[in-house]
Protein backbone atom coordinates (compact mmCIF):
# COMPACT_ATOMS: atom_id res chain seq x y z
CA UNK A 1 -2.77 6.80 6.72
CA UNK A 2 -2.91 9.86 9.09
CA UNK A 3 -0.79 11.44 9.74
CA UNK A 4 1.03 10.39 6.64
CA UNK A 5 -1.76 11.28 4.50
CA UNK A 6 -4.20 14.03 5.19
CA UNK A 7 -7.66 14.52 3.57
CA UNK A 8 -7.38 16.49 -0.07
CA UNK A 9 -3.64 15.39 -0.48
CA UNK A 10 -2.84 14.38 -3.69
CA UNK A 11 -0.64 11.28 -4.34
CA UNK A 12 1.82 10.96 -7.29
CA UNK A 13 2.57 7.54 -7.99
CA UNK A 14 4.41 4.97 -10.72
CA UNK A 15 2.88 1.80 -11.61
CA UNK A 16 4.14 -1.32 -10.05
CA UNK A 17 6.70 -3.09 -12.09
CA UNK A 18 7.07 -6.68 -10.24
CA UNK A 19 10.49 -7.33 -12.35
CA UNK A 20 11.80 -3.72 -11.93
CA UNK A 21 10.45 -2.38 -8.75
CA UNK A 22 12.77 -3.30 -5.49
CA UNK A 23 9.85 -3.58 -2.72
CA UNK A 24 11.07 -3.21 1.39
CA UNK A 25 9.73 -2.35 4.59
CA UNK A 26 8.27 1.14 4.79
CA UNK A 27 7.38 1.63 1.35
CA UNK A 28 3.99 3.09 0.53
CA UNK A 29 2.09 1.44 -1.73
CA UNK A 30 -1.24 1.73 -3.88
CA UNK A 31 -3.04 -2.01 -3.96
CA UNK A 32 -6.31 -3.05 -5.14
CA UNK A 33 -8.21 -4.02 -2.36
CA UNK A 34 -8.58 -8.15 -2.13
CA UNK A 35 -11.77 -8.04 -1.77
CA UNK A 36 -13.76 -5.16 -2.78
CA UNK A 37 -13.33 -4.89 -6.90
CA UNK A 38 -12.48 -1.35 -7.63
CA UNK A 39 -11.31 0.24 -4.79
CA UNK A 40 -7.79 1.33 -3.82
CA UNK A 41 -5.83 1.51 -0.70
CA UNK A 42 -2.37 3.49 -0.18
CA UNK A 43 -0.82 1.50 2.54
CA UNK A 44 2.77 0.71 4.39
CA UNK A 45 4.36 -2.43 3.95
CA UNK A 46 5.77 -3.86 6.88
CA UNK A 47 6.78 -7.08 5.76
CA UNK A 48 7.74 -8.58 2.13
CA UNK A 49 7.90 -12.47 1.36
CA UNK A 50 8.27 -14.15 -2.08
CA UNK A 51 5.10 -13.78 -3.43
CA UNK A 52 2.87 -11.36 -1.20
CA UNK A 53 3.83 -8.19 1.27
CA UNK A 54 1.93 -7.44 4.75
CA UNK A 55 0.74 -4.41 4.77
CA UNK A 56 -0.18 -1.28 7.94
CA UNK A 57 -1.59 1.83 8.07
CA UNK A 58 -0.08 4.68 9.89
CA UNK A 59 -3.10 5.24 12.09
CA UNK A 60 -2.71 1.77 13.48
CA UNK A 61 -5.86 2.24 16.15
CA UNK A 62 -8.31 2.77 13.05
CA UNK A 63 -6.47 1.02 10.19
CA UNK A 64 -7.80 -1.88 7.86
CA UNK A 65 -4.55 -3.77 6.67
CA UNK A 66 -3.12 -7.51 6.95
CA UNK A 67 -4.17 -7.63 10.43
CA UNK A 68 -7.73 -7.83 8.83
CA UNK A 69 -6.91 -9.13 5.35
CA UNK A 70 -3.69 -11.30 5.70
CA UNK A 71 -0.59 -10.74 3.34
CA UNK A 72 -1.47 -9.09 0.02
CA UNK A 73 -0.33 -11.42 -3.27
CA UNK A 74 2.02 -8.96 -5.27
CA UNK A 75 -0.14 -8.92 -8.40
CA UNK A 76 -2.48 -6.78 -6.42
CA UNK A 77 0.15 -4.15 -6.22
CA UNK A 78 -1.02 -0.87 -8.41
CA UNK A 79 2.17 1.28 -7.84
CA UNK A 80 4.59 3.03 -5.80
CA UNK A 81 3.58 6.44 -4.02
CA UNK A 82 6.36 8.65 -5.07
CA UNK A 83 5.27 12.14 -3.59
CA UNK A 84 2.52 12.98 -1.81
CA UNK A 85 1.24 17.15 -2.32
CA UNK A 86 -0.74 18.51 0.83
């Protein structure tokens, strides 16, 4: 997510309410990765449908994201980055 995100920042972020929480284009978002159990990625959505959301990196050229994985299902949402401290 450079140059977003830096190495060492610290992320503040709310859990994911899918009833509450109004998702759109440029949000960044914590999701559980699809495939690997465990692991988290903080990500930009660039697009939302129904049930799932596309997701990007900032550092396009080096990124993993729905180019790679496809759309992300919304349960896989963790939460909502609300500040980020460098």
């Amino acid at each position: 997510m450079l140059p977003t995100l830096k190495e060492g920042d610290l992320l503040i972020y709310k859990p994911f309410s899918y009833k509450e929480d109004y998702l759109y284009e440029g949000l960044i978002v914590v999701i559980k990765h699809p495939f690997e159990q465990g692991q988290l990625m903080v990500k930009r959505i660039s697009k939302v449908r129904y049930s799932s959301i596309e997701i990007i990196g900032d550092n396009v050229a080096s990124s993993i994201d729905s180019r790679q994985l496809g759309a992300i299902n919304k349960v896989n949402i963790e939460g909502i980055v609300e500040n980020i401290i460098s």
